[in-house]
C-alpha atoms as a PDB file:
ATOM      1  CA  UNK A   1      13.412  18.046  -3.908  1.00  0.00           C
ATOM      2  CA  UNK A   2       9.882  16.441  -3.780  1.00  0.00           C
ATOM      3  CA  UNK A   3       9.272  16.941  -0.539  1.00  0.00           C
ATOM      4  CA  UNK A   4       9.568  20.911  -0.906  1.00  0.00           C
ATOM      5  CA  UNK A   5       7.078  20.167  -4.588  1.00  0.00           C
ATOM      6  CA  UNK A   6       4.250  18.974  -3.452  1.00  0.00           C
ATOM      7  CA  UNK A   7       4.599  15.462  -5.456  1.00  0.00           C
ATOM      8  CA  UNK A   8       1.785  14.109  -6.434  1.00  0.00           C
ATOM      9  CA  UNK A   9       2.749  10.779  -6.333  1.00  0.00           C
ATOM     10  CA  UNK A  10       2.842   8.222  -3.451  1.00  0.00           C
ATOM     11  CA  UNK A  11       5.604   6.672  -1.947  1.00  0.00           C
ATOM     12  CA  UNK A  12       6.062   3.335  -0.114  1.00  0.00           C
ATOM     13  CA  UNK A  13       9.468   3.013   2.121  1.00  0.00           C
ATOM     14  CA  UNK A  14       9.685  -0.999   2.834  1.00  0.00           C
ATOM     15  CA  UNK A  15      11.881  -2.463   5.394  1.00  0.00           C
ATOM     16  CA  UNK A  16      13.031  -5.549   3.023  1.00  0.00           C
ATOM     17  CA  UNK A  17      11.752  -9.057   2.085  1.00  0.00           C
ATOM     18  CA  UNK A  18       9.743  -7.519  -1.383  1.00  0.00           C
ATOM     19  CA  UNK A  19       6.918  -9.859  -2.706  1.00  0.00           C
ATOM     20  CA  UNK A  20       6.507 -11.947   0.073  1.00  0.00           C
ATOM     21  CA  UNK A  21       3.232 -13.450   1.315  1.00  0.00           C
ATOM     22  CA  UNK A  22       2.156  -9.785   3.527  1.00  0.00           C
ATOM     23  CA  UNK A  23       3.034  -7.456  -0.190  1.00  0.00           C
ATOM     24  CA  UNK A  24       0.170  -8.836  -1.923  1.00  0.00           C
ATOM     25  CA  UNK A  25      -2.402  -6.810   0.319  1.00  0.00           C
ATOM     26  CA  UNK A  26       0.511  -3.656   0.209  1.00  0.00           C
ATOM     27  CA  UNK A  27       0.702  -4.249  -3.581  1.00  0.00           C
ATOM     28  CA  UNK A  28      -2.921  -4.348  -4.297  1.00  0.00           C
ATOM     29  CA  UNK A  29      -3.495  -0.696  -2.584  1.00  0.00           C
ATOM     30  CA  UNK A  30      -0.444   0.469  -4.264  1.00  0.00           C
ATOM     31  CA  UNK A  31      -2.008  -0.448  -7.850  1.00  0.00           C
ATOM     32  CA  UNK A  32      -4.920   0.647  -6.787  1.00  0.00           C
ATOM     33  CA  UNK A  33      -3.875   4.431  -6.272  1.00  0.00           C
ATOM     34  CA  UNK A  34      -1.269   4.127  -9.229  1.00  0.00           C
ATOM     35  CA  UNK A  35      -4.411   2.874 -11.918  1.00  0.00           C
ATOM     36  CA  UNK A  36      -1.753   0.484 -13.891  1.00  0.00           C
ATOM     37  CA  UNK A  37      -1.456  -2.648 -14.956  1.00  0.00           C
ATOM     38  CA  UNK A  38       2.241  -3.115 -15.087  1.00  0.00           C
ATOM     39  CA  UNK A  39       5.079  -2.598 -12.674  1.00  0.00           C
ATOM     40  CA  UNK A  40       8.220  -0.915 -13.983  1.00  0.00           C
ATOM     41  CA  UNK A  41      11.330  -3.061 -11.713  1.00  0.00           C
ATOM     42  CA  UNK A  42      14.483  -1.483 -11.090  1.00  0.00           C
ATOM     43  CA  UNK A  43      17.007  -4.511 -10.244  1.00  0.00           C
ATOM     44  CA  UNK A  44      20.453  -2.209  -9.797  1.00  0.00           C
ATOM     45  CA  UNK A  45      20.637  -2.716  -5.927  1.00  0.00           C
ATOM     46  CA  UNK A  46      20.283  -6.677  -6.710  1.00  0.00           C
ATOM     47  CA  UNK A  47      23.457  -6.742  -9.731  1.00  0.00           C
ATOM     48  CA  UNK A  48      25.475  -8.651  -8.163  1.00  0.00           C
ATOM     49  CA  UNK A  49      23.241 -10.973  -6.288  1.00  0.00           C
ATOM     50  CA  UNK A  50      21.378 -12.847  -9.340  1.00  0.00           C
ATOM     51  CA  UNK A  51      19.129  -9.860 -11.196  1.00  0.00           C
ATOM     52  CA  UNK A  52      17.361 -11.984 -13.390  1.00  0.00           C
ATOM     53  CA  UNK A  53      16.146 -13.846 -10.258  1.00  0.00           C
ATOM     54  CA  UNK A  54      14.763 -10.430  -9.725  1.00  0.00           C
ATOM     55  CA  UNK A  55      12.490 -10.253 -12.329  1.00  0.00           C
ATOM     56  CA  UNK A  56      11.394 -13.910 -12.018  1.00  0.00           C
ATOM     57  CA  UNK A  57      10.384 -13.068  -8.563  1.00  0.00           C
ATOM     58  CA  UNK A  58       8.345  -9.755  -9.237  1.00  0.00           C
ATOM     59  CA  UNK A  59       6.797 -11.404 -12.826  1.00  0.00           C
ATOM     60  CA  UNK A  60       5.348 -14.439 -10.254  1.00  0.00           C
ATOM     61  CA  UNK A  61       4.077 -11.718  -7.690  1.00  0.00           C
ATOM     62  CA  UNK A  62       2.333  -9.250  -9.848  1.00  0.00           C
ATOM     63  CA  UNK A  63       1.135 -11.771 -12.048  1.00  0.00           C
ATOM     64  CA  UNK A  64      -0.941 -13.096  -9.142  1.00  0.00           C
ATOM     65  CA  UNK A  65      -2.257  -9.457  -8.727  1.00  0.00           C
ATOM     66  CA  UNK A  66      -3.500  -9.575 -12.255  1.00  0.00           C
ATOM     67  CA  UNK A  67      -0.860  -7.418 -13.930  1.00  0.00           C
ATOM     68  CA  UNK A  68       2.460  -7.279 -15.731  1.00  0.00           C
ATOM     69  CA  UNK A  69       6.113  -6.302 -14.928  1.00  0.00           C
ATOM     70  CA  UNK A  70       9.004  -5.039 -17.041  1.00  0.00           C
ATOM     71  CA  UNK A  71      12.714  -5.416 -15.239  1.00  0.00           C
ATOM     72  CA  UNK A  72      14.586  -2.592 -16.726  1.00  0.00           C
ATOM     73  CA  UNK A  73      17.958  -4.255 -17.843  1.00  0.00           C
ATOM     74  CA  UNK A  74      19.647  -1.517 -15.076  1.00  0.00           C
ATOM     75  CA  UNK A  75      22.962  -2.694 -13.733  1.00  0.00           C
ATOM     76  CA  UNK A  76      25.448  -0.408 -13.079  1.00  0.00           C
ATOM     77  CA  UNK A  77      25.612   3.649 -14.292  1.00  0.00           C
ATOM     78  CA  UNK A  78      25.652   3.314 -18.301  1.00  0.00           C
ATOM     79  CA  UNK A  79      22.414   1.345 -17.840  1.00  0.00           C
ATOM     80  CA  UNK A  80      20.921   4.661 -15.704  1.00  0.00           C
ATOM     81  CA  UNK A  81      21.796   6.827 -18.345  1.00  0.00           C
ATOM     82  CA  UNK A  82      20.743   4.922 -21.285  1.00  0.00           C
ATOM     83  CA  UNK A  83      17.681   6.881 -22.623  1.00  0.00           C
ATOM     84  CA  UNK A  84      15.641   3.778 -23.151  1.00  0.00           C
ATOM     85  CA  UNK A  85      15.835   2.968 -19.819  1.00  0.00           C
ATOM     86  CA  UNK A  86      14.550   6.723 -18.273  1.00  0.00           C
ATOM     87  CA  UNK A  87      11.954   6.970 -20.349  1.00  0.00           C
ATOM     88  CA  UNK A  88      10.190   3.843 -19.516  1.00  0.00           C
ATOM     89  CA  UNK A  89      10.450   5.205 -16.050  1.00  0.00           C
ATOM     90  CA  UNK A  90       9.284   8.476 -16.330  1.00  0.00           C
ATOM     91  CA  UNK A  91       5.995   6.754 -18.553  1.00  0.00           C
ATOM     92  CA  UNK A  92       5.498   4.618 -15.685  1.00  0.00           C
ATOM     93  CA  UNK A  93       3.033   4.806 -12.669  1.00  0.00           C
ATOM     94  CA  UNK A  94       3.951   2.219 -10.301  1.00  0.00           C
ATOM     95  CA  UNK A  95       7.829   1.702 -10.291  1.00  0.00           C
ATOM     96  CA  UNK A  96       9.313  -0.248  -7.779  1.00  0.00           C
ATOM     97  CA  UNK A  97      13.226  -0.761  -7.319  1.00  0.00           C
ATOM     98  CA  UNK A  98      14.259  -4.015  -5.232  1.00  0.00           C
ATOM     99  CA  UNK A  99      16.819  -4.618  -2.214  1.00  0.00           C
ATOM    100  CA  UNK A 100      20.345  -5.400  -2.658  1.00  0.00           C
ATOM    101  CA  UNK A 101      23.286  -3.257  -2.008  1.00  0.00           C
ATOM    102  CA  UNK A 102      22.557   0.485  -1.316  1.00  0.00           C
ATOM    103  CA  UNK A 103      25.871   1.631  -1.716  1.00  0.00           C
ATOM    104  CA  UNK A 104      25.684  -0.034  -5.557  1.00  0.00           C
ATOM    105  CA  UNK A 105      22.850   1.424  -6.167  1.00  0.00           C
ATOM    106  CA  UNK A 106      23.832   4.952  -5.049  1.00  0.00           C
ATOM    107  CA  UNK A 107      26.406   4.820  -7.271  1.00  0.00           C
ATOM    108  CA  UNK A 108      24.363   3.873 -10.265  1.00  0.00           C
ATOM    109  CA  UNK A 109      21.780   6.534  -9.902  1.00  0.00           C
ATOM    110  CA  UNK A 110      22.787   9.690  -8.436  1.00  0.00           C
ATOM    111  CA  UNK A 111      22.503  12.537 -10.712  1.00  0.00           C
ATOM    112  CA  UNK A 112      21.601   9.813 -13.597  1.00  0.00           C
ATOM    113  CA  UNK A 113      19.070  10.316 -16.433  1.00  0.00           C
ATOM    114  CA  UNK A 114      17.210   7.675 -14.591  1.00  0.00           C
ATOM    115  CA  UNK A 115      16.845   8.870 -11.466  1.00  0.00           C
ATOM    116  CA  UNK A 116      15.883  12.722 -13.070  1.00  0.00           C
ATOM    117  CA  UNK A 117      13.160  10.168 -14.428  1.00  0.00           C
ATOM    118  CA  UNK A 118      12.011   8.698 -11.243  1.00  0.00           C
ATOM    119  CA  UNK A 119      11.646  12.471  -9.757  1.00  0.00           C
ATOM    120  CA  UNK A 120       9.619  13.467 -12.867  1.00  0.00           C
ATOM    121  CA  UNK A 121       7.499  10.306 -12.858  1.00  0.00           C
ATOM    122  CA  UNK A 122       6.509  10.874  -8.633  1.00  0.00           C
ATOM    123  CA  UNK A 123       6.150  14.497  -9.087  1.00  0.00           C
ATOM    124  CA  UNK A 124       3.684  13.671 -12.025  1.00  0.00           C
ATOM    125  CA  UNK A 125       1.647  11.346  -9.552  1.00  0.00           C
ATOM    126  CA  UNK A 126       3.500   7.593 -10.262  1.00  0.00           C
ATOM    127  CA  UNK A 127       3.578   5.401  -7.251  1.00  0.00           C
ATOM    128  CA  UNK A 128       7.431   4.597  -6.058  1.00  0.00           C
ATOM    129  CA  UNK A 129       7.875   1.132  -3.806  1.00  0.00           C
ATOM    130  CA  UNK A 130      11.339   1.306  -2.993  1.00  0.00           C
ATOM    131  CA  UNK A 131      12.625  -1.733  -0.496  1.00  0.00           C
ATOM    132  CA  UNK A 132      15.477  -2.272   2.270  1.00  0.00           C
ATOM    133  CA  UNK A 133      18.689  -0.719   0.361  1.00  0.00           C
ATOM    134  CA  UNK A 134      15.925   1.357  -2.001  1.00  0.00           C
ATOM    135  CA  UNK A 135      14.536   3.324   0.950  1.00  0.00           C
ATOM    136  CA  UNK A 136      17.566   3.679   2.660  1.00  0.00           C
ATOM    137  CA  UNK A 137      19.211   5.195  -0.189  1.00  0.00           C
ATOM    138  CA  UNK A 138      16.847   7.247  -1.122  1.00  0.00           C
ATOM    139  CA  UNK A 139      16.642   9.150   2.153  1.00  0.00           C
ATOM    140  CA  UNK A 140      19.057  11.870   2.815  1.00  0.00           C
ATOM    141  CA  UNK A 141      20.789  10.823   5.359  1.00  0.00           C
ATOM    142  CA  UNK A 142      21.356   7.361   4.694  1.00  0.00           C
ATOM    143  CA  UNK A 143      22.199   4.834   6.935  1.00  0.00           C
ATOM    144  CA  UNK A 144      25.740   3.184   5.979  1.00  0.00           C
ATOM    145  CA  UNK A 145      25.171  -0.622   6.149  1.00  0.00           C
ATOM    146  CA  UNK A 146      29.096  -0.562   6.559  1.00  0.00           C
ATOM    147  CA  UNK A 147      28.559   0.346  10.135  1.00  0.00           C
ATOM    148  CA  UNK A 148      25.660   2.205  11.163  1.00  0.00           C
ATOM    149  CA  UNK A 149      27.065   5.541  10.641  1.00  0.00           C
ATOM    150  CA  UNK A 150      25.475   7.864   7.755  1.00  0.00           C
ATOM    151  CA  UNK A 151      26.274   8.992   4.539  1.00  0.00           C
ATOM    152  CA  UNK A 152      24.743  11.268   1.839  1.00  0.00           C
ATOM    153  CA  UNK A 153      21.485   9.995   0.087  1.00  0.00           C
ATOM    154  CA  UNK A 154      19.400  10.476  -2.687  1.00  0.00           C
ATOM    155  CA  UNK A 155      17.607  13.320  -1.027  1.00  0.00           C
ATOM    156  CA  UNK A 156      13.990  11.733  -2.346  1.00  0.00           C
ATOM    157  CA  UNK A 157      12.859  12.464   1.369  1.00  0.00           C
ATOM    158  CA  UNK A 158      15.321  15.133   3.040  1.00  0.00           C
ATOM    159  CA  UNK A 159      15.768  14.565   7.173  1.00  0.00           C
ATOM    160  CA  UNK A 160      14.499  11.154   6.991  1.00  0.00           C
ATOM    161  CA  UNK A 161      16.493   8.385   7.393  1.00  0.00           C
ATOM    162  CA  UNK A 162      15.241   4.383   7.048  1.00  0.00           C
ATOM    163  CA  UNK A 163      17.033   1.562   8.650  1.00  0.00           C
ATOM    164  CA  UNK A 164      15.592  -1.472   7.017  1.00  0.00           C
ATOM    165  CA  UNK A 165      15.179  -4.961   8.177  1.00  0.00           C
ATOM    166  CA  UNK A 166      15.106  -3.294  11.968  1.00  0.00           C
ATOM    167  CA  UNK A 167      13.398  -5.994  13.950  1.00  0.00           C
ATOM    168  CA  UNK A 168      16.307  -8.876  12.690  1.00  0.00           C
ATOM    169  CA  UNK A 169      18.958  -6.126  12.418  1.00  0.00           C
ATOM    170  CA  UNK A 170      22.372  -6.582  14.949  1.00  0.00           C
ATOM    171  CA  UNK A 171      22.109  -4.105  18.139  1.00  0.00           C
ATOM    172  CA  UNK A 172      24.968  -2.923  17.946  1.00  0.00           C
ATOM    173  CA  UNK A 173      24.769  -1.336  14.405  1.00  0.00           C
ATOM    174  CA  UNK A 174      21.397  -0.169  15.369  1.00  0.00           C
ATOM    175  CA  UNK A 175      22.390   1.380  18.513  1.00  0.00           C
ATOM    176  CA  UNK A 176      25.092   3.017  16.166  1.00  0.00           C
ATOM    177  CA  UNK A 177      22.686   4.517  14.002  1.00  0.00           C
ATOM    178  CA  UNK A 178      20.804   6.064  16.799  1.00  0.00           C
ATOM    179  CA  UNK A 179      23.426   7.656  18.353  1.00  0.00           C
ATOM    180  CA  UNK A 180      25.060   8.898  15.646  1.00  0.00           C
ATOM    181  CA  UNK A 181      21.584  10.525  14.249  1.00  0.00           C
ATOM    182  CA  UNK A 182      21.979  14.378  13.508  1.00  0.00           C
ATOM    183  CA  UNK A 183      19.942  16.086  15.391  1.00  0.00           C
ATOM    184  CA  UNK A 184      17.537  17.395  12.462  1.00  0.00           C
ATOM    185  CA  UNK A 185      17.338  14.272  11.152  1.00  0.00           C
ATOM    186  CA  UNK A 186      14.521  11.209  11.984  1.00  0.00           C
ATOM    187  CA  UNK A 187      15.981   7.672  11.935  1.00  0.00           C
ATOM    188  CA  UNK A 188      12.909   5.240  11.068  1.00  0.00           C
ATOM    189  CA  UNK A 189      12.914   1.234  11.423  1.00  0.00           C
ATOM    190  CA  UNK A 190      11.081  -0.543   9.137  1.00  0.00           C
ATOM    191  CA  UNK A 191      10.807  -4.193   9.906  1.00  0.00           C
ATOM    192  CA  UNK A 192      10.948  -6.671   6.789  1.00  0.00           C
ATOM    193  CA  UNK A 193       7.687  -7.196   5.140  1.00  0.00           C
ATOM    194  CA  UNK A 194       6.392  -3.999   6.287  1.00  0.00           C
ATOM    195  CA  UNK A 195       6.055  -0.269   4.509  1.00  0.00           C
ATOM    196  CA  UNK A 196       5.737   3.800   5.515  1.00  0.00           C
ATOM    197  CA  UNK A 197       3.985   5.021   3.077  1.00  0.00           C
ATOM    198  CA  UNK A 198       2.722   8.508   2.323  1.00  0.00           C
ATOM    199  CA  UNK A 199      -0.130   9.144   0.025  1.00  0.00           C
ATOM    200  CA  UNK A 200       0.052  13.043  -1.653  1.00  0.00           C
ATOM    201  CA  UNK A 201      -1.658  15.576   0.900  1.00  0.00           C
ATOM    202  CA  UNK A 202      -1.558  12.482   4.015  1.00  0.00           C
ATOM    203  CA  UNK A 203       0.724  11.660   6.534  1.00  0.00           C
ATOM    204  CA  UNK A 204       2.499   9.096   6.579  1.00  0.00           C
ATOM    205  CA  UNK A 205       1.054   5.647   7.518  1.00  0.00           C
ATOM    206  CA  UNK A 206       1.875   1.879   8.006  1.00  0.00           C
ATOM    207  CA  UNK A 207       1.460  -1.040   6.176  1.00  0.00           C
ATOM    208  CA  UNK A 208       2.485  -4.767   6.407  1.00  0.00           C
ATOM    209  CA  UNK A 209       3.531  -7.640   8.629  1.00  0.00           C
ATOM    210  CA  UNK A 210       5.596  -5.680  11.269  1.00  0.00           C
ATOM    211  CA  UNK A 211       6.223  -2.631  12.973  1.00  0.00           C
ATOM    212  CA  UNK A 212       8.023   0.844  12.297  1.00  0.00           C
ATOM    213  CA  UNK A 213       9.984   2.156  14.815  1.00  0.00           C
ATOM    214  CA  UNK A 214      10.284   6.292  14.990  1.00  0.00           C
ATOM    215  CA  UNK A 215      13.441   7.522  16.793  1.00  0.00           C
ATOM    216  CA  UNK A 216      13.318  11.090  16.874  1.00  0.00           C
ATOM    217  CA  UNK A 217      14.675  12.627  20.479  1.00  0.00           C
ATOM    218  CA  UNK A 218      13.702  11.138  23.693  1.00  0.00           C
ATOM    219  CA  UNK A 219      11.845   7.959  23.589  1.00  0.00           C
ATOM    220  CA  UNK A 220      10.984   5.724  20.368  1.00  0.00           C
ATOM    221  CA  UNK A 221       7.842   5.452  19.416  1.00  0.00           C
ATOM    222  CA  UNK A 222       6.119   2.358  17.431  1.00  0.00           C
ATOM    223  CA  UNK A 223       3.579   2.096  15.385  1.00  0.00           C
ATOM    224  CA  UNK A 224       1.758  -0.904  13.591  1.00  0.00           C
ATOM    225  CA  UNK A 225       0.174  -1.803  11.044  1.00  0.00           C
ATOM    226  CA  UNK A 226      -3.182   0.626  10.042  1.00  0.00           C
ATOM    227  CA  UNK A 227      -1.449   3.317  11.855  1.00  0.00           C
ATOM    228  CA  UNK A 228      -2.102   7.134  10.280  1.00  0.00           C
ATOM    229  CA  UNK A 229      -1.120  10.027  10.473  1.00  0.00           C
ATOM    230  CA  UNK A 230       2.597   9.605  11.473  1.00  0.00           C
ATOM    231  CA  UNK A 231       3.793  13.186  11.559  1.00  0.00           C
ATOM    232  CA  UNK A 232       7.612  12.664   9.493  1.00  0.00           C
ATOM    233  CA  UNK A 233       9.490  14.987   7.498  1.00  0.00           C
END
């Protein structure tokens, strides 16, 4: 898993609400480090909620930022293994995938061509932005938005878990989550418009509009924006 290669890439956990008015500063150090000019989307969380809005959207935000995006046209699990599709991600050095249902998108890339891609691509030094039902599923565990409880991830991050949207998110599924945290594992809240990031060799740190929340055994800690040096699996 990447975590136990040494990646070389950088990744950016967001707690939901991609491209809005706090991403542009977030997106500007994230081109920065990746050195491209174009944002590879991945809109398969967001299939059934309008995906071409999707790349509407992330064309009018990066466009501000001075560079392109290309939506890969990745819906559902023949889309992850089409070999168009994996190669443009594993060429890539900024790819972000959106919001949307994490359950959907679990389905459509675990064990897929594409997602073999996205390993290959952050092990090689690409950046990966991956927001609200991205970061949750691709922490192992993952939080079930069905009811707080936790499921099997992606495994991207192993022992890390991210509930997204925390600061808006009903108590009662968040007190869920923390109870039922296993005891190895690190529950994070991101709030919306806010990222954990970890640069290759650093800690992790936070970025954005909000707050992220660390429950990890006794009491939770928070941490704003600027914070370094978050110790995290």
């Amino acid at each position: 898993m990447p975590n136990r290669s040494n990646p070389k890439g950088t990744l950016a956990l967001i707690g939901g609400g991609e491209w809005g008015e706090h991403h542009q500063t977030l997106d500007r150090r994230l081109l920065e480090i990746s050195g491209s000019k174009r944002v590879v989307v991945i809109p398969a969380a967001a299939s059934y909620e309008h995906p071409e809005a999707v790349a509407e959207t992330a064309d009018a935000h990066f466009s501000r930022l001075g560079v392109t995006t290309t939506t890969l046209p990745v819906l559902n699990r023949r889309d992850a293994q089409d070999p168009p599709n994996a190669e443009a991600v594993e060429g890539a050095k900024f790819i972000y995938i959106t919001d949307g249902s994490p359950m959907h998108l679990r389905s459509v890339l675990k064990g897929s061509a594409l997602y073999e891609a996205l390993l290959a691509a952050y092990r090689g030094g690409a950046v990966v932005a991956a927001s609200g039902a991205g970061a949750t599923v691709l922490c192992d565990p993952m939080v079930d938005p069905r009811g707080g409880a936790y499921t099997v991830g992606l495994g991207f991050v192993e022992n890390l878990a991210v509930f997204p949207d925390h600061a808006a998110a009903p108590s009662h599924l968040l007190q869920r989550s923390i109870e039922l945290k296993p005891a190895e594992a690190v529950l994070v809240g991101v709030d919306t418009e806010t990222a954990l990031v970890r640069e290759p060799g650093a800690k992790w740190s936070v970025a954005g509009a909000g707050h992220v929340t660390i429950y990890a055994g006794g009491s939770p800690t928070t941490h704003g924006a600027g914070a370094t040096d978050i110790t995290l699996p």
